[in-house]
PDB file of N, CA and C in Angstrom:
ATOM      1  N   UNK A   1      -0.252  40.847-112.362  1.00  0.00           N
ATOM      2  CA  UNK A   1      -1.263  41.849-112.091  1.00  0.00           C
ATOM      3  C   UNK A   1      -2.103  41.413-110.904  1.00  0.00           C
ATOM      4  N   UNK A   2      -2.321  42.287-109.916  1.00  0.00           N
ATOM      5  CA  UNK A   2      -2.545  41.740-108.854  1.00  0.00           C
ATOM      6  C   UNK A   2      -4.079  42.035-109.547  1.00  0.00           C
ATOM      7  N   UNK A   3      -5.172  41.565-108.430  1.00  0.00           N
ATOM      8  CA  UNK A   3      -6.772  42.311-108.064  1.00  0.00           C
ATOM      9  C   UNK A   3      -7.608  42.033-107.327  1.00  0.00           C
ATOM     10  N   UNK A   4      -8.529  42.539-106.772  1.00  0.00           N
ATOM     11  CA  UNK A   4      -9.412  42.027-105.748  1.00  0.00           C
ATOM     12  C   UNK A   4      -8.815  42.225-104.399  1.00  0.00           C
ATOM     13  N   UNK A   5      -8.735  41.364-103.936  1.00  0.00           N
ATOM     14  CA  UNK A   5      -8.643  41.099-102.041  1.00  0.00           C
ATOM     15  C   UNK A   5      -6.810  41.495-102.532  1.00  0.00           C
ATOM     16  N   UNK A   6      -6.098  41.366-103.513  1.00  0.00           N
ATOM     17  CA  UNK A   6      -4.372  40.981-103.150  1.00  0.00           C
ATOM     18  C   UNK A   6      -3.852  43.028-103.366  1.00  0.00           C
ATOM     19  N   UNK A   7      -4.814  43.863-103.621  1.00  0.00           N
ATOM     20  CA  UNK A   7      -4.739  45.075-103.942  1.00  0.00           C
ATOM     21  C   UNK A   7      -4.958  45.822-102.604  1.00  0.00           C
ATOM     22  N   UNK A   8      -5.617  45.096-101.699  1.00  0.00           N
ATOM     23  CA  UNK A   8      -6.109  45.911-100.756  1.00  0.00           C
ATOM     24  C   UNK A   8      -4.719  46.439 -99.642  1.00  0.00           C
ATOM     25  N   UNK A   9      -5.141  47.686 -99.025  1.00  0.00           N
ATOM     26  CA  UNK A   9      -4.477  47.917 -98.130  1.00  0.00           C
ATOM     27  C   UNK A   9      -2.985  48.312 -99.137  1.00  0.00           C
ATOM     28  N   UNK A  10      -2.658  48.298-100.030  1.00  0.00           N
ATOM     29  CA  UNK A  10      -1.624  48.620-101.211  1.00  0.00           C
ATOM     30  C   UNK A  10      -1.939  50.682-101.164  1.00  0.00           C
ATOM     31  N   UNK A  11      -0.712  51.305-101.339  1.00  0.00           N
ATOM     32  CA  UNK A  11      -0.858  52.708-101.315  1.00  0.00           C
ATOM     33  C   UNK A  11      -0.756  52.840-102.965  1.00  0.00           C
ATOM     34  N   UNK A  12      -1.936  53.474-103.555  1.00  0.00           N
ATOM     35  CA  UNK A  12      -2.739  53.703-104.723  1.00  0.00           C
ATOM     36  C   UNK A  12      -2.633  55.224-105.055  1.00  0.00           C
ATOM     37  N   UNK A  13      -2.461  55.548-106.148  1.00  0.00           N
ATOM     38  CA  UNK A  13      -3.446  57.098-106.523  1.00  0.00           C
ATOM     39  C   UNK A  13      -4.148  57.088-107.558  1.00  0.00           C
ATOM     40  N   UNK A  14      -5.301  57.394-107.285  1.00  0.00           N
ATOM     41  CA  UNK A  14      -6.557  57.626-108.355  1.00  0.00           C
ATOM     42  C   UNK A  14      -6.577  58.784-108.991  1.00  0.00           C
ATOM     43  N   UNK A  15      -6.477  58.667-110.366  1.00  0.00           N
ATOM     44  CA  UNK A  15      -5.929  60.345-111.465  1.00  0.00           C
ATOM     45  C   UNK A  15      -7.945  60.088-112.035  1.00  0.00           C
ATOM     46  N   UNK A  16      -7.560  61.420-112.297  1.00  0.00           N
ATOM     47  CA  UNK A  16      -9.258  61.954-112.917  1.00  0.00           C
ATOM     48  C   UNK A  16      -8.727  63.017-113.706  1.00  0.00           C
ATOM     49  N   UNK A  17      -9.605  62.672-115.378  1.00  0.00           N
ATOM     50  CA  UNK A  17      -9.071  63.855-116.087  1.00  0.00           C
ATOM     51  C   UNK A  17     -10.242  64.302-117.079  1.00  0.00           C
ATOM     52  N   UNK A  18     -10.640  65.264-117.017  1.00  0.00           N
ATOM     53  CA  UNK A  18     -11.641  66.482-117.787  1.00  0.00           C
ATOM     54  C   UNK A  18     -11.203  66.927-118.752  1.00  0.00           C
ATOM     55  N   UNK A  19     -11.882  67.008-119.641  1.00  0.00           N
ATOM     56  CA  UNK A  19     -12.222  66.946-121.291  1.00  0.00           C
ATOM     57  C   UNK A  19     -12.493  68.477-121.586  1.00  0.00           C
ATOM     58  N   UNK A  20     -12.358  68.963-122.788  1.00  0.00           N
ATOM     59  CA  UNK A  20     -13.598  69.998-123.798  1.00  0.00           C
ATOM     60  C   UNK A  20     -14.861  69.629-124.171  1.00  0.00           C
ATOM     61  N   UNK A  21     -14.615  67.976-123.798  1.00  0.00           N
ATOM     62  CA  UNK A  21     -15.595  67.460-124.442  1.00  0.00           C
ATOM     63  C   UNK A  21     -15.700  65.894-124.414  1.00  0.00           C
ATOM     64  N   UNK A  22     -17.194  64.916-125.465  1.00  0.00           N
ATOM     65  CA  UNK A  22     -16.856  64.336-124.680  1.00  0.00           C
ATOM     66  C   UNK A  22     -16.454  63.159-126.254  1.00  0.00           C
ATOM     67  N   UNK A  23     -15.380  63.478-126.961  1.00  0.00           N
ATOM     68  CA  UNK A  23     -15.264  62.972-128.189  1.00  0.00           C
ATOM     69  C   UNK A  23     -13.766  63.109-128.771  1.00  0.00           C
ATOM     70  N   UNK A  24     -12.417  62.643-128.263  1.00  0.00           N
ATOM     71  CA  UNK A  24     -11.259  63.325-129.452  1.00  0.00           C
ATOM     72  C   UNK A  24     -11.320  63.181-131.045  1.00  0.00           C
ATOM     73  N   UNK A  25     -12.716  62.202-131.670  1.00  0.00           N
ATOM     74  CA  UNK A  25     -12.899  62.625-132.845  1.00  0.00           C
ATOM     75  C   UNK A  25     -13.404  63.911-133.494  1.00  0.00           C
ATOM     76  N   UNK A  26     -13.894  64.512-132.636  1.00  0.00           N
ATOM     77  CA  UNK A  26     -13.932  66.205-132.705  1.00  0.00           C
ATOM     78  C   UNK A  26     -13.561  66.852-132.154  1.00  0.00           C
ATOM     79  N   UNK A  27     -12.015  66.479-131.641  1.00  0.00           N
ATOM     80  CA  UNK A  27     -10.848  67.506-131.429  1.00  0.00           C
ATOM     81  C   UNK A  27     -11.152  68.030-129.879  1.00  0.00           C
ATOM     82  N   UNK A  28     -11.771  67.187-129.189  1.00  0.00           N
ATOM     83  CA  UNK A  28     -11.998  67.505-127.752  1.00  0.00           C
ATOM     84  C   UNK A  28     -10.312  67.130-126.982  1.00  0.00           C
ATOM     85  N   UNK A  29     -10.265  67.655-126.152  1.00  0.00           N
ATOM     86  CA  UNK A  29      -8.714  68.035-125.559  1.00  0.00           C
ATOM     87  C   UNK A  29      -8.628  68.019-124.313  1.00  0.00           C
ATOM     88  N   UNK A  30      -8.194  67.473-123.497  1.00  0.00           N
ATOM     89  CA  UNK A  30      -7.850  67.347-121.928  1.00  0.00           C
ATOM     90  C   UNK A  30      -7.356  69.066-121.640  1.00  0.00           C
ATOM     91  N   UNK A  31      -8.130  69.350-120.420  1.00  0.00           N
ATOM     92  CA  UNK A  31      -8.104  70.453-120.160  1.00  0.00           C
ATOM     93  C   UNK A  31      -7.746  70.549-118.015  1.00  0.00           C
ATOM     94  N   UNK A  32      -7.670  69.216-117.903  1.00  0.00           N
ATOM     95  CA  UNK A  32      -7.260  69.165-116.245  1.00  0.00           C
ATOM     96  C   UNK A  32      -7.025  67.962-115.933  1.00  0.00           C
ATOM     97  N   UNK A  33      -5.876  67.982-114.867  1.00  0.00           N
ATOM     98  CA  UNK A  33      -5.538  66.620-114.227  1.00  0.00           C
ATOM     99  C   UNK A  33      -5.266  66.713-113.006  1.00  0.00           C
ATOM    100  N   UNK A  34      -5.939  65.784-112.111  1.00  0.00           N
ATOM    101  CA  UNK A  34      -6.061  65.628-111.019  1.00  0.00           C
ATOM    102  C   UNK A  34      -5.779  64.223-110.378  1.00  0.00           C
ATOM    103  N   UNK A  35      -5.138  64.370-109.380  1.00  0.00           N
ATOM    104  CA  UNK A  35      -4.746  62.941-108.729  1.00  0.00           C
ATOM    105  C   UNK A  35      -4.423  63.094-106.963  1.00  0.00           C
ATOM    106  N   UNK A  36      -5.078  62.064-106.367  1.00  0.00           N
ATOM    107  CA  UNK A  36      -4.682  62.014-105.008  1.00  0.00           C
ATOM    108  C   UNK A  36      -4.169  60.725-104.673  1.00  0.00           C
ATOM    109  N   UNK A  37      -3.711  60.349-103.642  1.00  0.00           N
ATOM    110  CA  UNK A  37      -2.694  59.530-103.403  1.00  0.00           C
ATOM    111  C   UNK A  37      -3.767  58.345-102.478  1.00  0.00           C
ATOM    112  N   UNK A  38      -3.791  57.279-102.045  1.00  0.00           N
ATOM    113  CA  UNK A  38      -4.533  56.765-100.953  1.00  0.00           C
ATOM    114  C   UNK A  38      -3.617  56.003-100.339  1.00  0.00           C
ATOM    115  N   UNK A  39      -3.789  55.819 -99.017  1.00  0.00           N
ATOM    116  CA  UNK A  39      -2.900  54.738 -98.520  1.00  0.00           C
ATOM    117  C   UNK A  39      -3.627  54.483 -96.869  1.00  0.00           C
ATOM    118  N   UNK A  40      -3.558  53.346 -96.691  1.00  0.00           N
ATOM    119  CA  UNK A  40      -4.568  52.493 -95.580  1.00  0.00           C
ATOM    120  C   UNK A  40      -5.816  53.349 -95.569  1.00  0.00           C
ATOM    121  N   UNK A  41      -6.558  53.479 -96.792  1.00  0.00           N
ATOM    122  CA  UNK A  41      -7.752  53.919 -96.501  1.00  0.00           C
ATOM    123  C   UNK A  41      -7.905  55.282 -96.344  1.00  0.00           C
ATOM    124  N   UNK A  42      -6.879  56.002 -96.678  1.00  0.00           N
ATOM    125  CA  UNK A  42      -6.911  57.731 -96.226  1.00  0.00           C
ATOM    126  C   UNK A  42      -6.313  58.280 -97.339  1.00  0.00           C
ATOM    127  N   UNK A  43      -6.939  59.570 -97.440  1.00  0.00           N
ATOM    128  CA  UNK A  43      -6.558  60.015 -98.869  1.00  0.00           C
ATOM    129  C   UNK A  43      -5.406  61.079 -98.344  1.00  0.00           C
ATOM    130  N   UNK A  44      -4.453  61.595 -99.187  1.00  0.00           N
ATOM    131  CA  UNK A  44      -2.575  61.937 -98.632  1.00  0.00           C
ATOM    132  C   UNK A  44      -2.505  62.748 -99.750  1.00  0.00           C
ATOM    133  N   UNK A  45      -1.445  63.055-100.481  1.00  0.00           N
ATOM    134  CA  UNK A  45      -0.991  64.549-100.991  1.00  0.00           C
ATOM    135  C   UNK A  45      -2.211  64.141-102.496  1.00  0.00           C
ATOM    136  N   UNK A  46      -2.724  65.673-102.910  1.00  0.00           N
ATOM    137  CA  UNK A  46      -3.379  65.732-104.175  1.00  0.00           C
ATOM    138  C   UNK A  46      -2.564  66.560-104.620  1.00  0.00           C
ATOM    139  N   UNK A  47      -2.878  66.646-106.535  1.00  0.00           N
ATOM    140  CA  UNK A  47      -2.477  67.392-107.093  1.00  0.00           C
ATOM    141  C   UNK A  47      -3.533  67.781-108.451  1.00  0.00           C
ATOM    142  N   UNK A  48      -3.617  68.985-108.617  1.00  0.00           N
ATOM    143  CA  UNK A  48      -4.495  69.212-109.535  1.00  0.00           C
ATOM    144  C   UNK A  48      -3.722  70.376-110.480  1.00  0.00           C
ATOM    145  N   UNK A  49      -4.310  70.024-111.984  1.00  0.00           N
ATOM    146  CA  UNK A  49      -3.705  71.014-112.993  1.00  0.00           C
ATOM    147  C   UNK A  49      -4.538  71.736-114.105  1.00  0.00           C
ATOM    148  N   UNK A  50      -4.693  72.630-113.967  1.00  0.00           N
ATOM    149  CA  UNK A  50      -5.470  73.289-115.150  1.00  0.00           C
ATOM    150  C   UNK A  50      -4.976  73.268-116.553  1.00  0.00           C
ATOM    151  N   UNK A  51      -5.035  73.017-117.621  1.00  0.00           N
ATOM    152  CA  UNK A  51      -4.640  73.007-119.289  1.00  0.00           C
ATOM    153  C   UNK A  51      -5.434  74.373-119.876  1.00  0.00           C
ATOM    154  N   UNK A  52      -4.613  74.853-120.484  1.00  0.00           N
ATOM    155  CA  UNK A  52      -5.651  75.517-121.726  1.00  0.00           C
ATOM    156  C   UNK A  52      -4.365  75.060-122.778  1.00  0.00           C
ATOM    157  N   UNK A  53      -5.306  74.436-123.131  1.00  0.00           N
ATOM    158  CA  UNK A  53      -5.361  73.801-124.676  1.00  0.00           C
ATOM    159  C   UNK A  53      -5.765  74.750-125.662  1.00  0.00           C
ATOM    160  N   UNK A  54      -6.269  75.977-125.676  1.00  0.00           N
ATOM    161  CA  UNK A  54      -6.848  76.322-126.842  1.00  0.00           C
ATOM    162  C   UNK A  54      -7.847  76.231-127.375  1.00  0.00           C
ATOM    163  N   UNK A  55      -8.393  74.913-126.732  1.00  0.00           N
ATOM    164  CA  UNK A  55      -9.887  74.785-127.449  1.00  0.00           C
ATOM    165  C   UNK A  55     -11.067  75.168-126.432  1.00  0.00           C
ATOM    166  N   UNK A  56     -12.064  75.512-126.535  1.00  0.00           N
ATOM    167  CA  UNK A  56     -13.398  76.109-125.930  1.00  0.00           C
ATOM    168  C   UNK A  56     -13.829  74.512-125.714  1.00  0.00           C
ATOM    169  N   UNK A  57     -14.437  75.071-124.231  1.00  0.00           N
ATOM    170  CA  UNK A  57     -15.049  73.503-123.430  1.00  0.00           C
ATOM    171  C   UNK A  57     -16.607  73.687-124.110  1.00  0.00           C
ATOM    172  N   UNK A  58     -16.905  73.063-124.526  1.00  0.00           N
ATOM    173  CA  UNK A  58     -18.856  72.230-124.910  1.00  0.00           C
ATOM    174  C   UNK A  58     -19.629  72.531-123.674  1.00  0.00           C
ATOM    175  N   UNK A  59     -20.642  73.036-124.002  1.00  0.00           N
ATOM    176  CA  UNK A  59     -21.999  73.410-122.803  1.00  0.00           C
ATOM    177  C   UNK A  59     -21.858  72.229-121.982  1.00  0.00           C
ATOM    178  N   UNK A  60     -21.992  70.825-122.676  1.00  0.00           N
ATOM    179  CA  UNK A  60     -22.151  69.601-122.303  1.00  0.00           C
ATOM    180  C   UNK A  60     -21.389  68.791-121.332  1.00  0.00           C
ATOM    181  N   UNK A  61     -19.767  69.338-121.717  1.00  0.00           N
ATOM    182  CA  UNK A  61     -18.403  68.924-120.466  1.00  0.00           C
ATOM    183  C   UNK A  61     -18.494  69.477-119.829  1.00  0.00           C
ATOM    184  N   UNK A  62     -18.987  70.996-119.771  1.00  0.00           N
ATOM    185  CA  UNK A  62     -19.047  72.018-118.128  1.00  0.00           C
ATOM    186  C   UNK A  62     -20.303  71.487-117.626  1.00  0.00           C
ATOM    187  N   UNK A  63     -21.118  71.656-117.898  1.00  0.00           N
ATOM    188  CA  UNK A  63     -22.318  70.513-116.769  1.00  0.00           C
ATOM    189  C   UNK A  63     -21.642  69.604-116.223  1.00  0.00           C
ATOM    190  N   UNK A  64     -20.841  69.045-116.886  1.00  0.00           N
ATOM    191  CA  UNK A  64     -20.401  67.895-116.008  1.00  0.00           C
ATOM    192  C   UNK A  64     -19.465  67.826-115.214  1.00  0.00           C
ATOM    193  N   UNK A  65     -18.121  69.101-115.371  1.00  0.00           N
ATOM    194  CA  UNK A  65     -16.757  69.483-114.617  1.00  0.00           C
ATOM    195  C   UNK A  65     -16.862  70.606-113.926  1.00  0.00           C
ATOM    196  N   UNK A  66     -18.083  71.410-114.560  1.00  0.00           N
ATOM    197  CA  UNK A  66     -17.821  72.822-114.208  1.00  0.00           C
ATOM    198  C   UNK A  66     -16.697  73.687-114.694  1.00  0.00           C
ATOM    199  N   UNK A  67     -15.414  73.031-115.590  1.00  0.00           N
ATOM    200  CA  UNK A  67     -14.646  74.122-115.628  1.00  0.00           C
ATOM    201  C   UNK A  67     -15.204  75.089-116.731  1.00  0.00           C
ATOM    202  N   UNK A  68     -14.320  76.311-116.681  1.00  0.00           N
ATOM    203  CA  UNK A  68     -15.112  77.351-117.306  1.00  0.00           C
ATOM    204  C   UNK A  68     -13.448  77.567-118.736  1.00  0.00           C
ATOM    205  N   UNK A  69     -13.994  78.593-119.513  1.00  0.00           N
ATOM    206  CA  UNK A  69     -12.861  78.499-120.571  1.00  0.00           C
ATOM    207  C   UNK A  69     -12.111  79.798-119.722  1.00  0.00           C
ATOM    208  N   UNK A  70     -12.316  80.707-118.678  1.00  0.00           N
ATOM    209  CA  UNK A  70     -12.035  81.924-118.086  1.00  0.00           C
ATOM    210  C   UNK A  70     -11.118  81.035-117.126  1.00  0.00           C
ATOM    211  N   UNK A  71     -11.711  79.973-116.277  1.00  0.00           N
ATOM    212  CA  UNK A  71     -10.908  79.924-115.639  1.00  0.00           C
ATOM    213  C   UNK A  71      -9.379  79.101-116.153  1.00  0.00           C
ATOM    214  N   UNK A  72      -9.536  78.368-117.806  1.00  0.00           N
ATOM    215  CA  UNK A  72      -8.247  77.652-118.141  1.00  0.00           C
ATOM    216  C   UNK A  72      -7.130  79.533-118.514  1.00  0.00           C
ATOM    217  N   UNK A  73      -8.113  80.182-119.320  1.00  0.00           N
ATOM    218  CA  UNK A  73      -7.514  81.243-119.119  1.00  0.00           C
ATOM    219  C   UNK A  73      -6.674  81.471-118.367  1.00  0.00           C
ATOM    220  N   UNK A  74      -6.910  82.079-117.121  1.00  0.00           N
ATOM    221  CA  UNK A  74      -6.674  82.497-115.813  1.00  0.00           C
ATOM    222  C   UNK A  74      -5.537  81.625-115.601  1.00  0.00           C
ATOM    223  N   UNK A  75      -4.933  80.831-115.781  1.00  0.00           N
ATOM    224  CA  UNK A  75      -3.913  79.638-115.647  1.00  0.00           C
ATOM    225  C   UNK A  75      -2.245  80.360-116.464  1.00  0.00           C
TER     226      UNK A  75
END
């Protein structure tokens, strides 16, 4: 396992993923996935995905993602 200084300059992608919520002990559910690629310092192909899961996002996860339950709809 590399880290630190032996990672650098290495072509990476950083994934980010949004919730219903912010708990799967109360059935909170990944509702988007997102990932972009990096390489020498520059960010290169993204990809992003909407879920509807079925379950209604919490007042509390949209403050924080913004997604809406219209727009997993809309998917």
């Amino acid at each position: 396992m590399m880290c630190g200084r032996e990672a650098e300059g290495l072509p990476m992608v950083i994934i980010d993923i949004e919730t219903t919520g912010l708990s799967r002990l109360c059935g909170h559910r990944v509702i988007e996935l997102g990932a972009v690629r990096l390489e020498g310092g520059e960010m290169g192909e993204e990809f992003n995905c909407l879920i509807d899961c079925g379950h209604r996002i919490s007042k509390r996860a949209h403050r924080v993602h913004g997604v809406t339950d219209e727009m997993l709809r809309a998917n």
